[in-house]
N, C-alpha and C. Protein backbone atom coordinates (compact mmCIF):
# COMPACT_ATOMS: atom_id res chain seq x y z
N UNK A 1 -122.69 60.09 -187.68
CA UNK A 1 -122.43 60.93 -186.53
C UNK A 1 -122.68 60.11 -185.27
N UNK A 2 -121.44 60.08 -184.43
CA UNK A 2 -121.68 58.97 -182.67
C UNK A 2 -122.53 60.89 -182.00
N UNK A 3 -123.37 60.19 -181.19
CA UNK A 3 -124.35 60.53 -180.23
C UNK A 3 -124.24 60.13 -179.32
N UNK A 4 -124.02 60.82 -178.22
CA UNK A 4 -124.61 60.36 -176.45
C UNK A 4 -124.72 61.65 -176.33
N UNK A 5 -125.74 60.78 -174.91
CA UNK A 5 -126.71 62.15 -174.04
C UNK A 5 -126.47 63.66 -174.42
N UNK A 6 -124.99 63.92 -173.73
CA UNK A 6 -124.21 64.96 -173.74
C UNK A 6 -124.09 65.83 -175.26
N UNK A 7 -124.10 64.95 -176.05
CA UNK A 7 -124.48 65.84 -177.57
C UNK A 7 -125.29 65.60 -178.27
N UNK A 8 -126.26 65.00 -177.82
CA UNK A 8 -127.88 64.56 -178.55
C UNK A 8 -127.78 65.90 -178.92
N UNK A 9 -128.14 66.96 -178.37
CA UNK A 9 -129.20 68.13 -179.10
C UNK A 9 -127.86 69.37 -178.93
N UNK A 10 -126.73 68.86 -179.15
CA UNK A 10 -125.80 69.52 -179.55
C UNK A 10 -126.00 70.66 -180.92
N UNK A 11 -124.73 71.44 -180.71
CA UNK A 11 -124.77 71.96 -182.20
C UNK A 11 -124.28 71.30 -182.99
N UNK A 12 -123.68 70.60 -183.48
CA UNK A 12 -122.91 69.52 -184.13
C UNK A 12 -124.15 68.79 -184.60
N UNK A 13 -125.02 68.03 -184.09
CA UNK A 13 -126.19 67.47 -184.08
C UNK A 13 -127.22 67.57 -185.04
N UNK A 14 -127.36 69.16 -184.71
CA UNK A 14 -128.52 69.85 -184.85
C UNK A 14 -128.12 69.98 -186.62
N UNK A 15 -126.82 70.56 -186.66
CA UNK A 15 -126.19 70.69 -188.27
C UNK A 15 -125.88 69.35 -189.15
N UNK A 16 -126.04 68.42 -188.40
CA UNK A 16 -126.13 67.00 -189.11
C UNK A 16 -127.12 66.70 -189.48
N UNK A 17 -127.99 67.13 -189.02
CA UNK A 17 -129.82 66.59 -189.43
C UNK A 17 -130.34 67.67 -190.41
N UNK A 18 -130.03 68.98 -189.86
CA UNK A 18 -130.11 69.80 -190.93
C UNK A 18 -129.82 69.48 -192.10
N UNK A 19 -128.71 68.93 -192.21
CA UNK A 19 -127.84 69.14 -193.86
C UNK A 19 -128.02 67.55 -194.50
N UNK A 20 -129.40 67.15 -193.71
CA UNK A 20 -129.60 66.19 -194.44
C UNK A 20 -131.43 66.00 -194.55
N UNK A 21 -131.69 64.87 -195.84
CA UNK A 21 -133.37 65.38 -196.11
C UNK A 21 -133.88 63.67 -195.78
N UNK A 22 -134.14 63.73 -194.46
CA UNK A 22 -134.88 63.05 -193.85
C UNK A 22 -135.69 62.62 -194.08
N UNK A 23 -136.73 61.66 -194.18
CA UNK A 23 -138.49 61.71 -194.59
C UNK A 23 -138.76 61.23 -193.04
N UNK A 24 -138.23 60.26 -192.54
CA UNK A 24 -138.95 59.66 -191.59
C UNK A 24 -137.62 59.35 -190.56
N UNK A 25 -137.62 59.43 -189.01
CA UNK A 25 -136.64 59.39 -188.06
C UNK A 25 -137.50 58.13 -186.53
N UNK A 26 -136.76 57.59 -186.51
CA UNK A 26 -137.09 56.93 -185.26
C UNK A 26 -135.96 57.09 -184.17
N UNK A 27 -136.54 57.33 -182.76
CA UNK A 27 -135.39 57.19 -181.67
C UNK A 27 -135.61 56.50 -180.48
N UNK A 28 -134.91 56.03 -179.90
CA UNK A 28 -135.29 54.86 -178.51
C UNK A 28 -133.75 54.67 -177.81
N UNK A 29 -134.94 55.57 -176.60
CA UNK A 29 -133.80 55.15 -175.22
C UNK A 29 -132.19 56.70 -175.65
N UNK A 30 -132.98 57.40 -176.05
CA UNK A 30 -131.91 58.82 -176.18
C UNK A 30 -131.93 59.77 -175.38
N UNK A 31 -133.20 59.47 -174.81
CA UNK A 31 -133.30 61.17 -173.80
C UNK A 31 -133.88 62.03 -174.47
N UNK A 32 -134.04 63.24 -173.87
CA UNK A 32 -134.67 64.04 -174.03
C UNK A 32 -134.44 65.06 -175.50
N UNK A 33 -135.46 65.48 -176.24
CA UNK A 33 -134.75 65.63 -177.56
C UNK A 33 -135.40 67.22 -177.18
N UNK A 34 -134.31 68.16 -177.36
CA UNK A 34 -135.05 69.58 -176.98
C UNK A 34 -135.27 70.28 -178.37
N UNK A 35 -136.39 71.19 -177.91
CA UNK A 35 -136.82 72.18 -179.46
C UNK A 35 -135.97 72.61 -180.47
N UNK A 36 -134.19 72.81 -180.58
CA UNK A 36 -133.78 73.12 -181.07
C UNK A 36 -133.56 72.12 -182.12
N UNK A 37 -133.74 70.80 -181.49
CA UNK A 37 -133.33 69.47 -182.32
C UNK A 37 -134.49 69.02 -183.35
N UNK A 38 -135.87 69.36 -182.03
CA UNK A 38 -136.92 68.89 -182.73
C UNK A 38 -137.57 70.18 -184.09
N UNK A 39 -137.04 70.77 -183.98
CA UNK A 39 -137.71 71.91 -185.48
C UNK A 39 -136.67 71.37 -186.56
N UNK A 40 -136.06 70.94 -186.42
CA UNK A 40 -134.94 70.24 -187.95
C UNK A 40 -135.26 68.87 -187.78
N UNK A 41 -135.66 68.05 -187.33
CA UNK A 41 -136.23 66.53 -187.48
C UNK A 41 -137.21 66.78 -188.45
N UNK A 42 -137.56 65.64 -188.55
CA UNK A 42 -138.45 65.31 -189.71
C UNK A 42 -139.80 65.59 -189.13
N UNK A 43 -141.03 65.84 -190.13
CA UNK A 43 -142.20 66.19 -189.45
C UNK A 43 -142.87 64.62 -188.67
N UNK A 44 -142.24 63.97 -189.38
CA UNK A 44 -142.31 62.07 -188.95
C UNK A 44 -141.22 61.46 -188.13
N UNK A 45 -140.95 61.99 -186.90
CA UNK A 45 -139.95 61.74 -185.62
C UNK A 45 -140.98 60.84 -184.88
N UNK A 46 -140.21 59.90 -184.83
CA UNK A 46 -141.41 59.07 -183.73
C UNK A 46 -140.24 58.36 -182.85
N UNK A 47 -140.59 58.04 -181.92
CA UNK A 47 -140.08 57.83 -180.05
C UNK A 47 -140.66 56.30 -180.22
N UNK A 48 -139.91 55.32 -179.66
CA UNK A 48 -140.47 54.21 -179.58
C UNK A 48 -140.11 54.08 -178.07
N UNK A 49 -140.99 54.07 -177.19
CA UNK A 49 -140.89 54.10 -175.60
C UNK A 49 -141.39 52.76 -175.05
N UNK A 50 -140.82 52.08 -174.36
CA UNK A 50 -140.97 51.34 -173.64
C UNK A 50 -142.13 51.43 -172.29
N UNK A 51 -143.35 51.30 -172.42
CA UNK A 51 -144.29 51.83 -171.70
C UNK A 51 -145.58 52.05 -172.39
N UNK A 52 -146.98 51.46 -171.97
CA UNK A 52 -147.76 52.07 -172.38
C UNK A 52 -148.66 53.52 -172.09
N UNK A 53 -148.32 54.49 -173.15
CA UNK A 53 -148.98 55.82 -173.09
C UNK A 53 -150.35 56.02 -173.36
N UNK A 54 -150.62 56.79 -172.45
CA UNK A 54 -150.62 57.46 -171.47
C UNK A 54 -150.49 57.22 -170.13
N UNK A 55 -150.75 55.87 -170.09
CA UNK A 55 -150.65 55.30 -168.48
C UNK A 55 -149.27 55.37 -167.76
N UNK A 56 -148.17 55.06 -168.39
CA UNK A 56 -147.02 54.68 -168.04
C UNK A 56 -145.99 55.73 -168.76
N UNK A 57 -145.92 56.96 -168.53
CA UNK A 57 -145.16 58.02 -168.91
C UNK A 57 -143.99 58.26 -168.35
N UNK A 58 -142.48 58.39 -168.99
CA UNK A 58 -141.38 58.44 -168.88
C UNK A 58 -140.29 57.68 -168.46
N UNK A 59 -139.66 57.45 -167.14
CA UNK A 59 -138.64 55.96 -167.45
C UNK A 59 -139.05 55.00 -166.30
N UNK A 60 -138.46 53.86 -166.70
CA UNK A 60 -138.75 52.31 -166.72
C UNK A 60 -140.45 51.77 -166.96
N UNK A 61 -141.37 52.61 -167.98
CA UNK A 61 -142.31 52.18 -168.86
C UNK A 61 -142.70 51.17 -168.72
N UNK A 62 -142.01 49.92 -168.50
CA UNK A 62 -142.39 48.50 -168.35
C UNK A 62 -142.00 48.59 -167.15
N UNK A 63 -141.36 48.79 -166.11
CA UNK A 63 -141.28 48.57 -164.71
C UNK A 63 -142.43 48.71 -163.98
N UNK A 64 -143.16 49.65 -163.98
CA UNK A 64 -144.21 50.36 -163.20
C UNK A 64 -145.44 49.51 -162.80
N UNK A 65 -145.51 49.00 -164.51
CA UNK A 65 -146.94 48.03 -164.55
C UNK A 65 -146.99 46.91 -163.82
N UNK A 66 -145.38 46.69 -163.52
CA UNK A 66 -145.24 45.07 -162.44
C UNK A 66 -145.11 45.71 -160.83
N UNK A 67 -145.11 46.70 -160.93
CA UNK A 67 -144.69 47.47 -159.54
C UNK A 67 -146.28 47.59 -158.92
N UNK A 68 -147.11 47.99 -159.82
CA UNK A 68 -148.76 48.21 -159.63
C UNK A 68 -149.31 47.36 -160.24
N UNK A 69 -148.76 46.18 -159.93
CA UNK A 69 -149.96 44.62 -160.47
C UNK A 69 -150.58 44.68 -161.74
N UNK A 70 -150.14 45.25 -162.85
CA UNK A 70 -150.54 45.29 -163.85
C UNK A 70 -149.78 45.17 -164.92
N UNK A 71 -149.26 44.01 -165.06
CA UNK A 71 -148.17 43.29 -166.40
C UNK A 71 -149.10 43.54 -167.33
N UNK A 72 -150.19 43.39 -167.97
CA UNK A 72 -150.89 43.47 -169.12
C UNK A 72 -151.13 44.96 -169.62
N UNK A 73 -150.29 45.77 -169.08
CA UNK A 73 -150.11 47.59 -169.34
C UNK A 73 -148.23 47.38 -169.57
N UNK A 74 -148.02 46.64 -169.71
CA UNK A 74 -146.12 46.53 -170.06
C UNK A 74 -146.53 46.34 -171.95
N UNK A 75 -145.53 46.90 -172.05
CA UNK A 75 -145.57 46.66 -173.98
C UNK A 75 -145.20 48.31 -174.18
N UNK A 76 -145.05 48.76 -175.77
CA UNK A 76 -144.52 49.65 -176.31
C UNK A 76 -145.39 50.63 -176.81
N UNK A 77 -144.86 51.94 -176.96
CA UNK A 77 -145.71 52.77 -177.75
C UNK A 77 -144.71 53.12 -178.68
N UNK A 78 -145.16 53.44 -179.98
CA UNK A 78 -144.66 54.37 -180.87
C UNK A 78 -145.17 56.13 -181.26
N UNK A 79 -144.60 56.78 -180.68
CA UNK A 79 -145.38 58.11 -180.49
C UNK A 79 -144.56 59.25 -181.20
N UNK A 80 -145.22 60.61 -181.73
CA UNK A 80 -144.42 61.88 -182.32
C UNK A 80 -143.44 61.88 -180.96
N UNK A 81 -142.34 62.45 -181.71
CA UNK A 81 -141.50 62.93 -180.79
C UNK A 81 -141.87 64.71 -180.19
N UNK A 82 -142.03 64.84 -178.96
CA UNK A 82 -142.55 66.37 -179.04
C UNK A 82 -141.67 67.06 -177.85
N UNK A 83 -141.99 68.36 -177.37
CA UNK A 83 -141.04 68.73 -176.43
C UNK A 83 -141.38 67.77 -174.93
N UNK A 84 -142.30 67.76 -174.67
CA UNK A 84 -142.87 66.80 -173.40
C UNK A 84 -142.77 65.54 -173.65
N UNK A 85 -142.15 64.99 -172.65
CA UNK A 85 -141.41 63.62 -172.76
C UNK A 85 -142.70 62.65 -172.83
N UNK A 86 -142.82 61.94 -173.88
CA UNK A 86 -143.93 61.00 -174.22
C UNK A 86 -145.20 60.97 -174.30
N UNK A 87 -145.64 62.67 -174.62
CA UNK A 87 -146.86 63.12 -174.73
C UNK A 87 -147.08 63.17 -176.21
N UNK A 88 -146.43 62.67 -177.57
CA UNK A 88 -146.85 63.05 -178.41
C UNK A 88 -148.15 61.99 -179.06
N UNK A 89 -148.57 62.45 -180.33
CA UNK A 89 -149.48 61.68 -180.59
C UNK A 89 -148.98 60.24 -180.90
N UNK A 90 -149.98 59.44 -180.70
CA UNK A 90 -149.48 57.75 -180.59
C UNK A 90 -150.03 57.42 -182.12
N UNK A 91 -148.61 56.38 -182.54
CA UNK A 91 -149.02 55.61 -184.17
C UNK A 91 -149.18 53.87 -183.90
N UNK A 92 -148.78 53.85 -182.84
CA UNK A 92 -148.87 52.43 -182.50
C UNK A 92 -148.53 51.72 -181.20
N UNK A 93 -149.72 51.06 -180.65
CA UNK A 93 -149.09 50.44 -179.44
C UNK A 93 -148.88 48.53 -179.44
N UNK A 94 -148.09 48.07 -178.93
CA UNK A 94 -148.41 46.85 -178.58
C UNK A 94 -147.79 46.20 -177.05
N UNK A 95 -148.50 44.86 -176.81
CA UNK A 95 -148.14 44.29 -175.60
C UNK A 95 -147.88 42.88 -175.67
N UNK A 96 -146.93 42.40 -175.46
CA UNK A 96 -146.52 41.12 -175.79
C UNK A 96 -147.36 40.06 -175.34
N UNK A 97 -147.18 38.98 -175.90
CA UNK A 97 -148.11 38.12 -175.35
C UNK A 97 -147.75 37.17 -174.04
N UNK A 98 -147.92 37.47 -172.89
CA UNK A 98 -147.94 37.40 -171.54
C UNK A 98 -148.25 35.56 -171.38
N UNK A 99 -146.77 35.02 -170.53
CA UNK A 99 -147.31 33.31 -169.95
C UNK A 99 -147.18 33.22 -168.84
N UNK A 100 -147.63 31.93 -168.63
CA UNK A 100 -147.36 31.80 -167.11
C UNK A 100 -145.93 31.57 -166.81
N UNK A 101 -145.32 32.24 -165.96
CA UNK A 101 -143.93 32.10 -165.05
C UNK A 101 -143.28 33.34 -165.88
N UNK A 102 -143.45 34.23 -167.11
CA UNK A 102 -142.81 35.18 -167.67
C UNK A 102 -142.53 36.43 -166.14
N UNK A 103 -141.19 36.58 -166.20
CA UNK A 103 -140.74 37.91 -165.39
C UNK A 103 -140.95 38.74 -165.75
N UNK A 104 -140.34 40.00 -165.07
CA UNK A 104 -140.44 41.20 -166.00
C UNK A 104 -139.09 41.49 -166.77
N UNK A 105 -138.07 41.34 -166.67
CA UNK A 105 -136.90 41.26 -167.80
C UNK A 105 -137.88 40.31 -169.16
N UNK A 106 -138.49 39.16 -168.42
CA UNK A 106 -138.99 38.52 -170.08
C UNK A 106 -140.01 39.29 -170.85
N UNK A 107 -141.27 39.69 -169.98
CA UNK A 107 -141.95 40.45 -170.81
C UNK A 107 -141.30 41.79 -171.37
N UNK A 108 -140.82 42.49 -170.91
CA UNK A 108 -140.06 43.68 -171.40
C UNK A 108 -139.38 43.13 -172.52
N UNK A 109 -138.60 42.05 -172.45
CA UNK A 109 -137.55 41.91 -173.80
C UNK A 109 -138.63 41.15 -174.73
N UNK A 110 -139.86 40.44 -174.93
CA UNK A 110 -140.57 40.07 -175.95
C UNK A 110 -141.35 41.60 -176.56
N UNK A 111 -141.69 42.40 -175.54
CA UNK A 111 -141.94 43.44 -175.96
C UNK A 111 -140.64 44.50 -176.88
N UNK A 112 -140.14 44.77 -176.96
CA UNK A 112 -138.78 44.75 -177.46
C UNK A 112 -138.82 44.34 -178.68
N UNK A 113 -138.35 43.34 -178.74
CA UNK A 113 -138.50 42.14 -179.56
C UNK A 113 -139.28 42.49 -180.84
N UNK A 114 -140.52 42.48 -180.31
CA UNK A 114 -141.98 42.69 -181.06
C UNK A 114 -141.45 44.28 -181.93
N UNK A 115 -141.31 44.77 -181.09
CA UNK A 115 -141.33 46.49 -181.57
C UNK A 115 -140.12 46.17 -182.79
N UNK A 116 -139.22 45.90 -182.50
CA UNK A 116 -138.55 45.83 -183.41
C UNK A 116 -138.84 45.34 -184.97
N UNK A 117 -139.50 44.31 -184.74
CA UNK A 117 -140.13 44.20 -185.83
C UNK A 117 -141.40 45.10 -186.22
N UNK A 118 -142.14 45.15 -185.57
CA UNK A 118 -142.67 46.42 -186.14
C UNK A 118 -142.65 47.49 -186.82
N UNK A 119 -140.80 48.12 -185.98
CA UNK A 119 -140.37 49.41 -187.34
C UNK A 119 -140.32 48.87 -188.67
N UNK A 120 -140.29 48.04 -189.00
CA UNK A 120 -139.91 47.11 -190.20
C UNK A 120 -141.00 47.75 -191.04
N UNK A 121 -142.25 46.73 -190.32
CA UNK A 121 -143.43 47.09 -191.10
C UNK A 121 -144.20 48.48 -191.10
N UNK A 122 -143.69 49.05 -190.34
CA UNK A 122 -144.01 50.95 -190.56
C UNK A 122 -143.63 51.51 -191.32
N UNK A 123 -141.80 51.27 -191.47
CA UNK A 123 -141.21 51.66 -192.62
C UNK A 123 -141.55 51.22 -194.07
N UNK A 124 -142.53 49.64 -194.34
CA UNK A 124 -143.01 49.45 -195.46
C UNK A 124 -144.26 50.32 -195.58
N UNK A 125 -145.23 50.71 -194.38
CA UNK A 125 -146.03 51.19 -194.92
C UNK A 125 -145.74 52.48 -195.12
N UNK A 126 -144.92 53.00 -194.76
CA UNK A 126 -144.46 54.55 -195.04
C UNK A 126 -143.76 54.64 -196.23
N UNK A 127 -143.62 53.48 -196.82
CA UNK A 127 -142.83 53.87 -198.37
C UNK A 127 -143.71 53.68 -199.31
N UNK A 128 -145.02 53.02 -198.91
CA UNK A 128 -146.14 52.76 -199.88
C UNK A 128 -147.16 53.74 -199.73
N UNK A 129 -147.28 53.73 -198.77
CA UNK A 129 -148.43 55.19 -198.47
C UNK A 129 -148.02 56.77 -198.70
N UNK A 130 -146.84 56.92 -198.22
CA UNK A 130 -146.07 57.91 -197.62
C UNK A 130 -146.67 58.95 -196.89
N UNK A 131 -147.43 58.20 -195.85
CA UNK A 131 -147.94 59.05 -194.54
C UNK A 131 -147.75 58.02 -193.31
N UNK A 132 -148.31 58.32 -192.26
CA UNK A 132 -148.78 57.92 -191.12
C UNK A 132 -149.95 58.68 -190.39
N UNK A 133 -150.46 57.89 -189.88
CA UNK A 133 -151.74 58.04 -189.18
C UNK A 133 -151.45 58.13 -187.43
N UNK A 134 -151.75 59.11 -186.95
CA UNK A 134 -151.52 59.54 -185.75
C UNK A 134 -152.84 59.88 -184.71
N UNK A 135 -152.93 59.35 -183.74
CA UNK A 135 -154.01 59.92 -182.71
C UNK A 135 -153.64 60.46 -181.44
N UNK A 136 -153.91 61.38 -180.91
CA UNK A 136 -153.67 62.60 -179.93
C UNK A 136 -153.33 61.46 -178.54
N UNK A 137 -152.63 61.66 -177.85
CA UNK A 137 -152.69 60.85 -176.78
C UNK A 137 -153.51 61.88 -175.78
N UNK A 138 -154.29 61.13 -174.91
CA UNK A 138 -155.05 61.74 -173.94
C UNK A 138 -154.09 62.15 -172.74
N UNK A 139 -154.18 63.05 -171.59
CA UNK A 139 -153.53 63.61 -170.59
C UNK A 139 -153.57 63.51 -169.34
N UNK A 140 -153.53 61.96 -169.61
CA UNK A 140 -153.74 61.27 -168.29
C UNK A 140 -152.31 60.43 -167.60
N UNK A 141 -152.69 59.73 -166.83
CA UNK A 141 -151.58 58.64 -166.76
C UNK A 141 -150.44 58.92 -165.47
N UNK A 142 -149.62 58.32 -165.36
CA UNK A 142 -148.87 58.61 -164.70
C UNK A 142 -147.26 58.66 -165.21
N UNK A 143 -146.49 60.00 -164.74
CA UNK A 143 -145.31 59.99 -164.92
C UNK A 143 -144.31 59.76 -164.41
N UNK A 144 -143.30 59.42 -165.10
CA UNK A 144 -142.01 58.56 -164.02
C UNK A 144 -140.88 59.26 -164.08
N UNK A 145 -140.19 59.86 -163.52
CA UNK A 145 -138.87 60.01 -163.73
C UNK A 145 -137.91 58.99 -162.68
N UNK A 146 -136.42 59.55 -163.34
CA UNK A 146 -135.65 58.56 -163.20
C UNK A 146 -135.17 58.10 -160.81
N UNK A 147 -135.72 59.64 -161.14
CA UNK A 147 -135.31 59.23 -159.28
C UNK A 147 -136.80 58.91 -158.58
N UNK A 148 -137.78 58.33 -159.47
CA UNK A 148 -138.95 57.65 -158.51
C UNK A 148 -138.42 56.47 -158.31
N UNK A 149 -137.38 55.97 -158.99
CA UNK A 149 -137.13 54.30 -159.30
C UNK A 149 -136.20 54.45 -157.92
N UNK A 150 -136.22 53.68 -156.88
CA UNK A 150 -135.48 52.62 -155.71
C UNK A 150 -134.91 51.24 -155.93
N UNK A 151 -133.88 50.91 -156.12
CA UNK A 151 -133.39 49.19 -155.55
C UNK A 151 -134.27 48.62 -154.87
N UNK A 152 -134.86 49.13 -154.16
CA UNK A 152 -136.44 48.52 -152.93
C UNK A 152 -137.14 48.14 -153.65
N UNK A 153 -138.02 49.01 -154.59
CA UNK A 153 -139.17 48.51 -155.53
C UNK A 153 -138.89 47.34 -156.18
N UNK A 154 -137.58 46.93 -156.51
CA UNK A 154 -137.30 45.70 -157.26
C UNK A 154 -137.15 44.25 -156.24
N UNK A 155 -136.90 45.18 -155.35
CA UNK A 155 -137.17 43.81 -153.99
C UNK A 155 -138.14 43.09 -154.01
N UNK A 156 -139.27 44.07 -153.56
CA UNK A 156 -140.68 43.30 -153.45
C UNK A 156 -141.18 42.63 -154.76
N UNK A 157 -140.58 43.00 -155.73
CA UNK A 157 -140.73 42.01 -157.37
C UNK A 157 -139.85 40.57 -156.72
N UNK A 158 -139.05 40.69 -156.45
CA UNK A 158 -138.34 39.28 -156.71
C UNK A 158 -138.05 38.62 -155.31
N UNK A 159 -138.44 39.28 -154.06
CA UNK A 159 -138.13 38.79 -153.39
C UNK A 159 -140.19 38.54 -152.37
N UNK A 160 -140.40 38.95 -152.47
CA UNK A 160 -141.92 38.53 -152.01
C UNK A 160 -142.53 37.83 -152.89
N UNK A 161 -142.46 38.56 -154.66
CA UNK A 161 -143.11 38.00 -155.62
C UNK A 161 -142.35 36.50 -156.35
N UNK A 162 -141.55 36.53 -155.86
CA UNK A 162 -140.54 35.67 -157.20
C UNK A 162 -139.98 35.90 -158.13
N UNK A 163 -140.75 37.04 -158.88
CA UNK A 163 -140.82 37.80 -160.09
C UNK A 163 -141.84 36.77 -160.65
N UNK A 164 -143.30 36.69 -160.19
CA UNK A 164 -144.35 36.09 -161.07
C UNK A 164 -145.40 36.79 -160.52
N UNK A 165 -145.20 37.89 -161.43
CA UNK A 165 -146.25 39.15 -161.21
C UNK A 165 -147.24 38.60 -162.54
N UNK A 166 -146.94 37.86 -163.23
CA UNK A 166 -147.81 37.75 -164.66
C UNK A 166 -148.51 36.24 -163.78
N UNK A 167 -148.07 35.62 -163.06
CA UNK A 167 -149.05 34.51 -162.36
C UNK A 167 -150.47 35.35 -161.66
């Protein structure tokens, strides 16, 4: 079944996942998945977000942390998928390993990178275990939506900074 935005949580959608027996679902970079979608997902829906949660909640996840001097908060979460955008409980975080002269396109894409391999090894331990281990994310942090982001903010990255916010 092709998916965009517009029929993520379609009816069409919703009867595709239904009429099929899932154990485990991953999604990244889809948008918003609403209740009708999320009660027929699997009880093991997990969100792989670009951003660390709780600090860095909703979009450009890795942008923020170079925006507020803090590249070493860029990296991924793997979290339940729930109705509140990136509040679910967290199964895994990581943060790439940060050099000198790395931008933020580089750290973001080693982070990336990393995650990707990661589903790998989730999916082995989920076929050997057949669980996952989940912890509550706390209700803190800050949230982003898509119209906090300016062309400006990316200025002062590359044009004051260089883009060596990780220097």
């Amino acid at each position: 079944l092709n998916v965009n935005l517009e029929t993520l949580n379609s009816f069409e959608t919703i009867q595709f996942v239904k009429n099929k027996n899932f154990k485990l679902c991953f999604s990244f970079g889809i948008g918003v998945v609403r209740k009708q979608l999320l009660e027929v997902l699997p009880e093991l829906s997990i969100n792989i977000h670009t951003g660390i949660t709780p600090r860095y909640k909703g979009d450009a996840g890795n942008f923020w942390p170079f925006y507020f001097f803090e590249p070493n908060w860029a990296g991924v979460t793997f979290h339940k998928l729930s109705e509140k955008v990136d509040d679910g409980a967290i199964l895994h975080q990581l943060t790439p390993e940060l050099k000198y002269n790395d931008g933020i396109h580089d750290v973001s894409c080693k982070a990336v990178i990393k995650a990707s391999n990661d589903v790998l090894k989730i999916i082995d331990y989920f076929n050997i275990k057949k669980e996952l281990k989940f912890i509550k994310s706390k209700d803190e942090g800050r949230y982003f939506r898509s119209r906090d982001f300016l062309p400006i903010h990316l200025k002062s990255i590359y044009d004051y900074y260089d883009d060596k916010i990780v220097n």
